[in-house]
C-alpha atoms as a PDB file:
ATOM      1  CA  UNK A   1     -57.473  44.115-100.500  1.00  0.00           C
ATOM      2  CA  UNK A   2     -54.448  43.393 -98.468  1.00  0.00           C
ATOM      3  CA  UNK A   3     -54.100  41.727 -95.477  1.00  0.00           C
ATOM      4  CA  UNK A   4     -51.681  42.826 -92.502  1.00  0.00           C
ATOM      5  CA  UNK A   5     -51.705  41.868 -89.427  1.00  0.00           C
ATOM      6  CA  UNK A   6     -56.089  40.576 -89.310  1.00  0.00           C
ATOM      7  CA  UNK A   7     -56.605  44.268 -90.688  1.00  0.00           C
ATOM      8  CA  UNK A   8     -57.793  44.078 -94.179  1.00  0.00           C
ATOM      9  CA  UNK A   9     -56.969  47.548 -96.479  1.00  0.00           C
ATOM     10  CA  UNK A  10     -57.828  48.685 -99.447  1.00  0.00           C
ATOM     11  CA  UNK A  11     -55.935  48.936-102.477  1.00  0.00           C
ATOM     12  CA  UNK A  12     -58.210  50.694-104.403  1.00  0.00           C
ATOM     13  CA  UNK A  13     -57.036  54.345-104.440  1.00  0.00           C
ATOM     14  CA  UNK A  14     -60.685  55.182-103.797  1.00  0.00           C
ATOM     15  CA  UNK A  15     -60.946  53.243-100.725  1.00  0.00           C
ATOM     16  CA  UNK A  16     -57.316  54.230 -99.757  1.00  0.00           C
ATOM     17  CA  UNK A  17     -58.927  57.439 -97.686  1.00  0.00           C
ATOM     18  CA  UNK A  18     -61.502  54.902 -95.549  1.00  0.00           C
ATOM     19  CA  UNK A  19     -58.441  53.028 -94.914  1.00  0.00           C
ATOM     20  CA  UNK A  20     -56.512  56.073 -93.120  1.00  0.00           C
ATOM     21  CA  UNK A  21     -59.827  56.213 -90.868  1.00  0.00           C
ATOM     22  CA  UNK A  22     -59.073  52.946 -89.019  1.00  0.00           C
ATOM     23  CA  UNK A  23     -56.190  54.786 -87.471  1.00  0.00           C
ATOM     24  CA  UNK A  24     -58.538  57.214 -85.763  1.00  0.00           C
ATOM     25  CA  UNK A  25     -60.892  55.392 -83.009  1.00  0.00           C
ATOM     26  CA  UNK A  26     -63.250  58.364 -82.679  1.00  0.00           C
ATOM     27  CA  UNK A  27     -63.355  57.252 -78.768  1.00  0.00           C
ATOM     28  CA  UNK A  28     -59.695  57.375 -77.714  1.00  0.00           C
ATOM     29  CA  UNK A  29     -58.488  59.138 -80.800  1.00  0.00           C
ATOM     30  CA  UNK A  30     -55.203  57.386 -82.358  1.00  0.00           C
ATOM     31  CA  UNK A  31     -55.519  53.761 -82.788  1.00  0.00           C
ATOM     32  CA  UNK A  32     -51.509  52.758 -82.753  1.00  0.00           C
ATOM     33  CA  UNK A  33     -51.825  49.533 -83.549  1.00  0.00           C
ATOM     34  CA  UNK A  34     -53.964  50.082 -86.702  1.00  0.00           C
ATOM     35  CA  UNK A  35     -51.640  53.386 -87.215  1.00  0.00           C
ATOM     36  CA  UNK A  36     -48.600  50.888 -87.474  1.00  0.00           C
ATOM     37  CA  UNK A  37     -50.266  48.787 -89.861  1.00  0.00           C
ATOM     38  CA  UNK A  38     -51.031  51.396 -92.427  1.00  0.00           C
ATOM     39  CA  UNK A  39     -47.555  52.526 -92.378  1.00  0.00           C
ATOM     40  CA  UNK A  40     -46.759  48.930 -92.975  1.00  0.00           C
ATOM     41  CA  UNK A  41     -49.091  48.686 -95.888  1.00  0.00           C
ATOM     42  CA  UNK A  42     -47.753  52.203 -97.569  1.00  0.00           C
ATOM     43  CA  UNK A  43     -44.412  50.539 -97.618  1.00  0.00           C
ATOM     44  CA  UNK A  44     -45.613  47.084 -99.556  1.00  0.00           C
ATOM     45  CA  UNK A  45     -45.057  46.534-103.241  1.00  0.00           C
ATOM     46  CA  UNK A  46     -48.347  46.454-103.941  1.00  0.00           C
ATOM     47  CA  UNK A  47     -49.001  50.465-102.254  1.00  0.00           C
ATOM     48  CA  UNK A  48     -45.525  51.837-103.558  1.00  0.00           C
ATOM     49  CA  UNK A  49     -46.476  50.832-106.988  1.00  0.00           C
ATOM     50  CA  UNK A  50     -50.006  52.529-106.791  1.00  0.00           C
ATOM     51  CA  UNK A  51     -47.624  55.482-105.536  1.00  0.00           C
ATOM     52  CA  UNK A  52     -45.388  55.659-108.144  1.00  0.00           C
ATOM     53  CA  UNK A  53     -48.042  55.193-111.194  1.00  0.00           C
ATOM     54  CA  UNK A  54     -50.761  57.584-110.040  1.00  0.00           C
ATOM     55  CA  UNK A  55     -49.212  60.169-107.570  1.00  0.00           C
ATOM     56  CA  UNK A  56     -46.052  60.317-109.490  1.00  0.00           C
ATOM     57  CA  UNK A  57     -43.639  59.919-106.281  1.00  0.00           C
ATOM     58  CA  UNK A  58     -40.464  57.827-106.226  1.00  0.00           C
ATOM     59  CA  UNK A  59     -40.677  54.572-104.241  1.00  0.00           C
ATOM     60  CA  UNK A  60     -39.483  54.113-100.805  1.00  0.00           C
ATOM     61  CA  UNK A  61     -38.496  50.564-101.333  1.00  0.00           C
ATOM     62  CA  UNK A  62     -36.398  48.411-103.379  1.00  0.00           C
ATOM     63  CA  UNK A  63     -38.141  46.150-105.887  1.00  0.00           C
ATOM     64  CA  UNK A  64     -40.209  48.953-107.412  1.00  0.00           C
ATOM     65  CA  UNK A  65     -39.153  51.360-110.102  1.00  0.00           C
ATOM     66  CA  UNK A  66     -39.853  54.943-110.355  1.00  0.00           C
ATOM     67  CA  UNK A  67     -42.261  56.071-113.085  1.00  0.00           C
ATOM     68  CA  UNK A  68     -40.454  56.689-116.514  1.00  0.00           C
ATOM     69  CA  UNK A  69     -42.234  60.469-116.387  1.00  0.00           C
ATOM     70  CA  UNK A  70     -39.979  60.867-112.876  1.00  0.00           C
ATOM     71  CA  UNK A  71     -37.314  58.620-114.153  1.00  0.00           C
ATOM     72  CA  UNK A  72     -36.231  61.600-116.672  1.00  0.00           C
ATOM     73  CA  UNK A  73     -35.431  63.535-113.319  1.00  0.00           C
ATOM     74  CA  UNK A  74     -32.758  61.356-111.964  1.00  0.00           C
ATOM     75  CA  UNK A  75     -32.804  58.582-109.971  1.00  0.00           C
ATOM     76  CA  UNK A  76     -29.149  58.646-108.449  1.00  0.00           C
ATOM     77  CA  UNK A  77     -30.057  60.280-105.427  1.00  0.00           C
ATOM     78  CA  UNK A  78     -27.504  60.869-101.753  1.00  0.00           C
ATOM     79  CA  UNK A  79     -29.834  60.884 -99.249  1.00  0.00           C
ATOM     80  CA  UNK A  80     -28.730  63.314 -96.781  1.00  0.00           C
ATOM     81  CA  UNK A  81     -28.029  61.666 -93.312  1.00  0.00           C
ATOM     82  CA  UNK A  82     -26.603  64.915 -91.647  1.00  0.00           C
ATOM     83  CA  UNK A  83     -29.522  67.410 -92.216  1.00  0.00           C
ATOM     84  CA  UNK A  84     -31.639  66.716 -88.841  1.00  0.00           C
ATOM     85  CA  UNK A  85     -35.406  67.366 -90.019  1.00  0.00           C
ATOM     86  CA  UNK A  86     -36.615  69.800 -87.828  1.00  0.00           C
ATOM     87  CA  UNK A  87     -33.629  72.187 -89.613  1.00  0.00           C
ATOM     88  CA  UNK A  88     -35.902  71.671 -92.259  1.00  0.00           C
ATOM     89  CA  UNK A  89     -38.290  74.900 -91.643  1.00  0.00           C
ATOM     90  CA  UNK A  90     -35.447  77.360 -91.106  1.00  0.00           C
ATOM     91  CA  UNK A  91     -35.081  78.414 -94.651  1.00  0.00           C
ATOM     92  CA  UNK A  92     -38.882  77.820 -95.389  1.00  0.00           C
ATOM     93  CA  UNK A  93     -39.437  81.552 -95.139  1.00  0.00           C
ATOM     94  CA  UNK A  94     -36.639  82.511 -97.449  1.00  0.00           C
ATOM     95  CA  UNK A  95     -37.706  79.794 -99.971  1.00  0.00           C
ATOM     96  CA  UNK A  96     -41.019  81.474 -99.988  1.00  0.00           C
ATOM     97  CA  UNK A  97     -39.584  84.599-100.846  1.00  0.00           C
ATOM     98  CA  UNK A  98     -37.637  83.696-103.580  1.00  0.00           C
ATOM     99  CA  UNK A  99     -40.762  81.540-104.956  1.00  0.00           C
ATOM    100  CA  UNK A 100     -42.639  84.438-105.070  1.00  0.00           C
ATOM    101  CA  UNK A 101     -40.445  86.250-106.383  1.00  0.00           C
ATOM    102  CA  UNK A 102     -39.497  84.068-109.488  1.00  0.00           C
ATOM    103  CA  UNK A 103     -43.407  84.123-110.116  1.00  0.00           C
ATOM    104  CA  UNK A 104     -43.842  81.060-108.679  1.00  0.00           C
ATOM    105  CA  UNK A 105     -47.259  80.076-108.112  1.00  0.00           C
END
């Protein structure tokens, strides 16, 4: 388990899912605080590791390297500060198409 905040969660991958229910207080809904927290915790060492090794994603933080399966990808990355997310579904449509068409699936 790790600690942040009082709020103990789960590093078990298992457990990982009960976790993500502490941010829902099924009276008021969203629980912020506790919503905060486990954004905190996906950003530790100890979570982006668990990432990396059994989801296969690269890490978000410095300190922990991607897996060597993703590694073989590239790891020299721009990160694209001009793109403003919600551009992001314009294209989704023609993406789709040309999925599909390439047999995608």
């Amino acid at each position: 388990m790790s600690t942040i905040s009082n709020v103990e969660l789960p590093t078990d991958r298992s457990k990982l899912i009960d976790a993500s229910k502490a941010i829902n207080d099924p009276i008021s809904g969203v629980n912020k605080a506790n919503a905060i927290k486990f954004l905190e915790f996906l950003v530790t060492k100890e979570a982006q590791q668990h990432i990396v090794n059994n989801t296969f994603e690269y890490p978000m933080i410095d300190g922990v390297k991607p897996n060597k399966l993703i590694s073989q990808f590239g790891t020299s990355f721009k990160q694209d500060t001009k793109t403003k997310v919600s551009k992001y579904y314009q294209n989704q449509k023609k993406a789709l198409t040309l999925m599909k068409k390439a047999g995608w699936k």
